[in-house]
N, C-alpha and C. Protein backbone atom coordinates (compact mmCIF):
# COMPACT_ATOMS: atom_id res chain seq x y z
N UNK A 1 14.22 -10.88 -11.17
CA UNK A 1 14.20 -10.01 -12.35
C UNK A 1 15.60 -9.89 -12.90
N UNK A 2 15.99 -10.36 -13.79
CA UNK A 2 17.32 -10.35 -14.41
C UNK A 2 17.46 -9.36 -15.41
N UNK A 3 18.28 -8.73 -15.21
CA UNK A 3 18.45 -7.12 -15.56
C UNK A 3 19.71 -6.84 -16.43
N UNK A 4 20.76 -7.91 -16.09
CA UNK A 4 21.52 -7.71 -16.64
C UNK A 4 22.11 -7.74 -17.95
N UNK A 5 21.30 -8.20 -18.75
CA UNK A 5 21.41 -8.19 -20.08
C UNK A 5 20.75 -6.81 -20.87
N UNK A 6 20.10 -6.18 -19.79
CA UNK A 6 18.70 -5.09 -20.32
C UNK A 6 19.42 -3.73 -19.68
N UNK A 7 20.37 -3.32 -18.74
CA UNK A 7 21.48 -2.63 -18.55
C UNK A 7 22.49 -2.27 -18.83
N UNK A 8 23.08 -1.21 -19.34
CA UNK A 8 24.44 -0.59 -20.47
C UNK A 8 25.09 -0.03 -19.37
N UNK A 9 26.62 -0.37 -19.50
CA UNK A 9 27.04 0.30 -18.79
C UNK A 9 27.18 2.29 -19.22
N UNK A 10 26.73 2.48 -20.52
CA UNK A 10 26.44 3.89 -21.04
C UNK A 10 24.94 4.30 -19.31
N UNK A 11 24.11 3.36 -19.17
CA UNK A 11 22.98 3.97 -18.27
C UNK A 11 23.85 3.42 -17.18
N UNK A 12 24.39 2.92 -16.89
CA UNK A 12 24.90 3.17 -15.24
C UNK A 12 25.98 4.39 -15.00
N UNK A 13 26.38 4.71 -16.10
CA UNK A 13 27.13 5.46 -16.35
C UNK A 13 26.73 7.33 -16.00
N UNK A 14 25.16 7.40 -16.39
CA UNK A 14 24.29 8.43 -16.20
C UNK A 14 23.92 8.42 -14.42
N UNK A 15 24.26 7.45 -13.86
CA UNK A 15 23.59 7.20 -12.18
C UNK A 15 24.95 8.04 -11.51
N UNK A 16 25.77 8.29 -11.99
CA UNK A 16 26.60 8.99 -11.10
C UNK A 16 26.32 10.21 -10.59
N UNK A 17 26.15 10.63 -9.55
CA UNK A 17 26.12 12.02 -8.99
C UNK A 17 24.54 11.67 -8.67
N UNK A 18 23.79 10.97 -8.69
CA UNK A 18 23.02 10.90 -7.74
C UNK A 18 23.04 10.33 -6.68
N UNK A 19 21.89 10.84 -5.87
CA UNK A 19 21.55 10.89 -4.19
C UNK A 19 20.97 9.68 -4.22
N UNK A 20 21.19 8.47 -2.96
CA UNK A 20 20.58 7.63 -2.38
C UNK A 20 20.83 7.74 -0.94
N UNK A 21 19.49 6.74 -0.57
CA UNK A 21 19.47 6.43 0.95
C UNK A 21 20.41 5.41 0.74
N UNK A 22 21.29 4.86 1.66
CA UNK A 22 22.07 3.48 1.91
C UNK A 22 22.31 3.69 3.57
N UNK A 23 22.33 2.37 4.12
CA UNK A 23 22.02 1.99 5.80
C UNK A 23 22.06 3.27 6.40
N UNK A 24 20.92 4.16 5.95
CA UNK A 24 20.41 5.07 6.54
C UNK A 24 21.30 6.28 6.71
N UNK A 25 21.96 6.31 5.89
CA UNK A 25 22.84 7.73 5.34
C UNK A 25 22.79 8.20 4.21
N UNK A 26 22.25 9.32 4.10
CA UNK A 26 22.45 10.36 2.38
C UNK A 26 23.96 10.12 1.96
N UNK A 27 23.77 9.38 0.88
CA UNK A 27 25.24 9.36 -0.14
C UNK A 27 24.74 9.58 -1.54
N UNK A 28 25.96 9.67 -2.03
CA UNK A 28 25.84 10.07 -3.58
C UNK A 28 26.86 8.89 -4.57
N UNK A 29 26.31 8.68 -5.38
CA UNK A 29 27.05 8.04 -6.34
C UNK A 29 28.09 8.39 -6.77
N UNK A 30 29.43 8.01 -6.55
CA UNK A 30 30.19 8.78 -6.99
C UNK A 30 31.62 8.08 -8.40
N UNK A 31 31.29 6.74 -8.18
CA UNK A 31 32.22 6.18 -9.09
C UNK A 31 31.79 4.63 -10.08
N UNK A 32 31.99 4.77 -10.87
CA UNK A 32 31.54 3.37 -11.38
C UNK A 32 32.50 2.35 -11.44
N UNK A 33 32.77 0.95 -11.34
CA UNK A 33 34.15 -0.04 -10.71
C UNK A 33 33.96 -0.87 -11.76
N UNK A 34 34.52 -1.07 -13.20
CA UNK A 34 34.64 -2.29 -13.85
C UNK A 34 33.14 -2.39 -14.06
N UNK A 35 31.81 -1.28 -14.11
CA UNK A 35 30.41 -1.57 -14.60
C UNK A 35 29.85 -2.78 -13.64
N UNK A 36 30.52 -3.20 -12.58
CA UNK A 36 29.93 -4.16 -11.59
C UNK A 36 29.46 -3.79 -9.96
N UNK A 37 30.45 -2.64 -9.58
CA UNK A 37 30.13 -2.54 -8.73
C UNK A 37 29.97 0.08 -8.55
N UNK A 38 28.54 -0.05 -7.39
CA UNK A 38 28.97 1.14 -7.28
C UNK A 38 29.69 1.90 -5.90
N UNK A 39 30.58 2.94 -6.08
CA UNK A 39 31.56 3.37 -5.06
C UNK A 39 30.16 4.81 -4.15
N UNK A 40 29.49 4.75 -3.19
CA UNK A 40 28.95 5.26 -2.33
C UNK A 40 29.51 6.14 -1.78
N UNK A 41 29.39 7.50 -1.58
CA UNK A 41 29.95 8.13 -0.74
C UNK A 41 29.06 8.97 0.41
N UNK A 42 29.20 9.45 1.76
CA UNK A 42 28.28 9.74 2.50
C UNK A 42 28.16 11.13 2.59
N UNK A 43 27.48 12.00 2.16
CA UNK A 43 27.63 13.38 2.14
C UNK A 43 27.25 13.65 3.39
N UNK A 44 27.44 13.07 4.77
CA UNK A 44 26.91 14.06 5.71
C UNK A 44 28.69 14.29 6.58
N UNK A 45 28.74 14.43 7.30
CA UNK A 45 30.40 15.46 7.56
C UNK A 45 31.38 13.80 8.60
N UNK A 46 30.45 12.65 8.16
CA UNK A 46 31.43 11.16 8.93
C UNK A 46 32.37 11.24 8.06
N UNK A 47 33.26 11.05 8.67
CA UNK A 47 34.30 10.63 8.11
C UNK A 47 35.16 9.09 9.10
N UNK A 48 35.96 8.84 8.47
CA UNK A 48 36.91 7.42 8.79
C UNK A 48 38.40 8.18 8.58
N UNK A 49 39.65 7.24 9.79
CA UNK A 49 40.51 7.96 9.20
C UNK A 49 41.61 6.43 8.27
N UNK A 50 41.91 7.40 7.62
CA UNK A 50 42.51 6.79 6.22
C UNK A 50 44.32 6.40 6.23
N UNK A 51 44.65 4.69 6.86
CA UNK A 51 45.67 4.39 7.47
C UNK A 51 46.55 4.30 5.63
N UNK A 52 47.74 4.61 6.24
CA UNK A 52 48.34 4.68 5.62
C UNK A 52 49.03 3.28 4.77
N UNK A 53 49.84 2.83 4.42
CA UNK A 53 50.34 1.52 4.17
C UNK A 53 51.01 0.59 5.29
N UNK A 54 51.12 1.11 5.95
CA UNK A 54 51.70 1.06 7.37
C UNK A 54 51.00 1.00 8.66
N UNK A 55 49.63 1.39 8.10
CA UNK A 55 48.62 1.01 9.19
C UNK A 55 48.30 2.39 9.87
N UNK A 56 49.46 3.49 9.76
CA UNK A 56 49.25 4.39 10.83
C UNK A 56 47.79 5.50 9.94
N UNK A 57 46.96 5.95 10.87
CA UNK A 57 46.14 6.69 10.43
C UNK A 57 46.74 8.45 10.32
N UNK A 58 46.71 9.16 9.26
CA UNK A 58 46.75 10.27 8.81
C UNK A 58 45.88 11.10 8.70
N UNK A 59 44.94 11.23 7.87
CA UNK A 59 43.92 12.14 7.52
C UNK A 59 42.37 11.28 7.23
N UNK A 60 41.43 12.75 7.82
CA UNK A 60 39.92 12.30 7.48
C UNK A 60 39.77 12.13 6.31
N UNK A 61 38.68 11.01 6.03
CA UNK A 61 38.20 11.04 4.66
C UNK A 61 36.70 10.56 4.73
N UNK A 62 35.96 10.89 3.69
CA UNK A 62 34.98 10.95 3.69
C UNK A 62 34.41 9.21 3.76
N UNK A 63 33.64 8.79 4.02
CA UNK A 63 32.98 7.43 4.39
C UNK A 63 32.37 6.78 3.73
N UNK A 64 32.91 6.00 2.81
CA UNK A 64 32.35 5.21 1.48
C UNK A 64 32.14 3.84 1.88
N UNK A 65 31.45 2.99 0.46
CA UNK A 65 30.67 2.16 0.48
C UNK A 65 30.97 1.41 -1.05
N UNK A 66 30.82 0.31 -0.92
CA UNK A 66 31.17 -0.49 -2.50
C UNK A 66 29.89 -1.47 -2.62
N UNK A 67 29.13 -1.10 -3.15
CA UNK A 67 27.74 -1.67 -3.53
C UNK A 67 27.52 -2.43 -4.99
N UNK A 68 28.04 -3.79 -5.24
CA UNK A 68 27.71 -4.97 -6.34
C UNK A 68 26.23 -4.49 -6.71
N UNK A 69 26.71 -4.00 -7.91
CA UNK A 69 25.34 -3.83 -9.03
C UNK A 69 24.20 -5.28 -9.07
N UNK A 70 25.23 -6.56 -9.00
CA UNK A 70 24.48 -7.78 -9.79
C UNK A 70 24.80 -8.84 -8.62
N UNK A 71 23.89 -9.51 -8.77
CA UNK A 71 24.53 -10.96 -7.90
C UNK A 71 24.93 -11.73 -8.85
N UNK A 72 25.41 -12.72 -8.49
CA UNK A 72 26.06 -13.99 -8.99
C UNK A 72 24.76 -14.73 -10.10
N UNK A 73 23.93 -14.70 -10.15
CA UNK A 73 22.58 -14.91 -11.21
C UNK A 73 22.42 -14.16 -12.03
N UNK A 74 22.99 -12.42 -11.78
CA UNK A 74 22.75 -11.87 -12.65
C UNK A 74 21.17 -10.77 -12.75
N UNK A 75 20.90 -10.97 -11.54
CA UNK A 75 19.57 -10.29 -10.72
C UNK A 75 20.38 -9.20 -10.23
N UNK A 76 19.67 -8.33 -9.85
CA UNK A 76 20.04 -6.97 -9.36
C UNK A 76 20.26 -7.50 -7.91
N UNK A 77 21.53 -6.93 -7.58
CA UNK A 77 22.09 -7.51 -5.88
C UNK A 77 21.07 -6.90 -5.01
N UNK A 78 20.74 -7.84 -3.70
CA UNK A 78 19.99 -7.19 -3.00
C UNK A 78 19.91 -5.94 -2.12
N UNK A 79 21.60 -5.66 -1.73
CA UNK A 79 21.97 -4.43 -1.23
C UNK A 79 21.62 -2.70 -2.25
N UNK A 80 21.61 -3.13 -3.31
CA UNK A 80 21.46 -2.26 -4.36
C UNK A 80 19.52 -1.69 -4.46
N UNK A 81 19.21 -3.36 -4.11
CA UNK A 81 17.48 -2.90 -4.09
C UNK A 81 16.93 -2.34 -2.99
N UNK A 82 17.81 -2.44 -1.65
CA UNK A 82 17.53 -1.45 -0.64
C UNK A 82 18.15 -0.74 -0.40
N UNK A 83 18.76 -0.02 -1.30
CA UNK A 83 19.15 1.08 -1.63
C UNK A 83 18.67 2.09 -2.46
N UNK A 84 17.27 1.45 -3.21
CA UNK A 84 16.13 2.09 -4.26
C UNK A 84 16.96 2.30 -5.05
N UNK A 85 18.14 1.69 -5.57
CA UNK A 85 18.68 1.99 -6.87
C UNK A 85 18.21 1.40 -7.99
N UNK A 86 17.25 0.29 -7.98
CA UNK A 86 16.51 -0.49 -8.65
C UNK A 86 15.68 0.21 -9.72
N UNK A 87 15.02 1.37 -8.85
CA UNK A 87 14.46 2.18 -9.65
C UNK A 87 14.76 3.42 -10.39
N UNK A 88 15.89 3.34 -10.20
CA UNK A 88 16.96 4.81 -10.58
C UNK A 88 17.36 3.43 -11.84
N UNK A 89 17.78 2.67 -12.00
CA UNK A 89 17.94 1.61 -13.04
C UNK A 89 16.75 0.98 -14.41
N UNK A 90 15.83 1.25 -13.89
CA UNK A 90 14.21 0.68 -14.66
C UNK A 90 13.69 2.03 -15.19
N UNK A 91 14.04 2.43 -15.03
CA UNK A 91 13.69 4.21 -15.46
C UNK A 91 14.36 4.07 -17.27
């Protein structure tokens, strides 16, 4: 299903701040990347810690995810469709 011509980045633009399942963690949409890719974040209290330039780790941060809107065809990426964002998109 090639989508990408039938998608604005004005409607991906509206997907922010919603809730998805992704590998089985509640996250929320939280950023849009160049209209290609979306930035995931995990609302439950995981966090990762966040190395500095230097490698050394400093502070918690919350546990994100970078999820490609499109594949290389131009089909909706498959990580995105099991993520039911497919239908948050066809809407």
């Amino acid at each position: 299903m090639s989508t990408n011509n039938v998608v604005t980045i004005e409607h991906l633009l509206t997907l922010i701040g919603q809730q998805v399942v992704f590998q089985q963690q509640q996250c929320e949409i939280i950023e849009l990347l160049d209209g290609r890719e979306f930035v995931l974040q995990v609302l439950k209290d995981d966090t990762s810690i966040q190395a500095t330039q230097y490698g050394e780790g400093h502070r918690d941060v919350p546990v994100t995810y970078v999820l490609p809107i499109f594949d290389g065809e131009g089909d909706l990426h498959a990580e995105l469709v099991a993520a039911g964002l497919d239908r948050l998109l066809t809407q």
